[in-house]
Protein backbone atom coordinates (compact mmCIF):
# COMPACT_ATOMS: atom_id res chain seq x y z
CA UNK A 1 -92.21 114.46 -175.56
CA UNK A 2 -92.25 115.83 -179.40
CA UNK A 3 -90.90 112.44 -180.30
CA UNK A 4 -93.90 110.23 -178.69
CA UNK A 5 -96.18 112.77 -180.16
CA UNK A 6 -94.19 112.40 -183.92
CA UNK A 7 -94.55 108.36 -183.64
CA UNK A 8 -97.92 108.32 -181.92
CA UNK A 9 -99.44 110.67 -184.95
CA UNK A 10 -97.22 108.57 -187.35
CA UNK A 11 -98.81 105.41 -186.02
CA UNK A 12 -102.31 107.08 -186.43
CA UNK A 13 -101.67 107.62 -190.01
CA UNK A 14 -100.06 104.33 -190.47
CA UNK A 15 -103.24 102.72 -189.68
CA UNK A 16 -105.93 105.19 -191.90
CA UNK A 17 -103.31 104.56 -194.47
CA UNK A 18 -103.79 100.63 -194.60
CA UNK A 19 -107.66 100.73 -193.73
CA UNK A 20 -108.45 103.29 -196.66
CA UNK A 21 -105.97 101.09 -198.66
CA UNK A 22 -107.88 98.06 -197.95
CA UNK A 23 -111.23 99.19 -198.82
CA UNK A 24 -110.10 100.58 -201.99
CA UNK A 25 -108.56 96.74 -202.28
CA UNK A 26 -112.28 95.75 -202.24
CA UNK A 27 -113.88 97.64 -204.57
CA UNK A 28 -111.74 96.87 -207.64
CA UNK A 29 -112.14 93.77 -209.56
CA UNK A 30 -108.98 93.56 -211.33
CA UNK A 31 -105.25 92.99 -210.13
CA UNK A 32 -103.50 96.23 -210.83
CA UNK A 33 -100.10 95.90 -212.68
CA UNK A 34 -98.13 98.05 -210.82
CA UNK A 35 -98.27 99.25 -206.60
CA UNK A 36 -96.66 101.99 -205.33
CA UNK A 37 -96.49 102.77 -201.24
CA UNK A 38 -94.52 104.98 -199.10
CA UNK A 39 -93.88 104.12 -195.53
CA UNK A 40 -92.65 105.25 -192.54
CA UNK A 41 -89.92 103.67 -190.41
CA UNK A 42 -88.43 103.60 -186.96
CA UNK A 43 -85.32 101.45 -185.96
CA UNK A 44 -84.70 101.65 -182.07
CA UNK A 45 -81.97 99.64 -180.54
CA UNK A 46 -82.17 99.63 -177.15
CA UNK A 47 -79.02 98.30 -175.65
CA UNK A 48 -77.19 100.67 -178.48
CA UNK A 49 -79.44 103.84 -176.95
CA UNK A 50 -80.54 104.56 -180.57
CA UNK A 51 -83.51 105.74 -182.24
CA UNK A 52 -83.28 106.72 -185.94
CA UNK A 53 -86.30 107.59 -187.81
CA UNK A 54 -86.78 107.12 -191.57
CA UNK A 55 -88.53 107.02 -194.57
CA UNK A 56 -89.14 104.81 -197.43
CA UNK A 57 -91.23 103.60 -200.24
CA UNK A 58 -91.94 100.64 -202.58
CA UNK A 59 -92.52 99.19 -205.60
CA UNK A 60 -94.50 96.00 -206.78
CA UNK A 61 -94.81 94.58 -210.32
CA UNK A 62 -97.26 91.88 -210.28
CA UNK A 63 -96.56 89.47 -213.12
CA UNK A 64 -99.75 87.81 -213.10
CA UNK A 65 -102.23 86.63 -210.16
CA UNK A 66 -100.16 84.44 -208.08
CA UNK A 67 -96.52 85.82 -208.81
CA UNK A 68 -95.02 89.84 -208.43
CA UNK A 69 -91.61 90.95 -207.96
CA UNK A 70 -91.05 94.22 -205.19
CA UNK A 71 -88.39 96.27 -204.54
CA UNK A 72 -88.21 98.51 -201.20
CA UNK A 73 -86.07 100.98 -199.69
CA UNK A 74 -85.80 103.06 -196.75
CA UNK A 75 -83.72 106.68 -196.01
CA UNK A 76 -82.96 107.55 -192.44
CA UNK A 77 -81.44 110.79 -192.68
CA UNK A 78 -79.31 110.78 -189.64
CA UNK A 79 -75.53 110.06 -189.26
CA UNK A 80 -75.05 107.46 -186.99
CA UNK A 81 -71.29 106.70 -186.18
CA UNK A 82 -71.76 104.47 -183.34
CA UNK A 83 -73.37 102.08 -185.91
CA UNK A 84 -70.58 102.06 -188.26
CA UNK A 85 -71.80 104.50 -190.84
CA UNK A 86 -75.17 106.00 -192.18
């Protein structure tokens, strides 16, 4: 029950996160240089019976309008042996 409430609240944010994101998207005129974004992740394997939840952000250096280079990465804080490691 507290996890359905932690991914149906993390959802909810998910989504005002990328609608205020877009209208801010709209009201500047200019490609920025540099994004940053954090984001929120959940990997569920179902024939495994595993749920790990994580957490990870992102980086985006736009070299000019058409071209940008990104990096991303993601922490999920639990061990998980059955997987082979963390």
């Amino acid at each position: 029950m507290r996890k359905q409430l932690f991914l149906a609240v993390s959802a909810c944010f998910a989504i005002l996160s990328l609608s205020f994101s877009e209208a801010l998207a709209q009201t500047s005129s200019s490609e920025p240089k540099v994004e940053v974004g954090a984001q929120f992740s959940v990997l569920r394997l179902r024939d495994l019976g595993v749920t790990d939840v994580g957490v990870g952000g992102r980086i985006t250096y736009n070299l000019n309008e058409f071209l940008s280079v990104e990096a991303e990465g993601d922490f999920f804080p639990k061990d998980n042996q059955d997987l082979g490691g963390r």
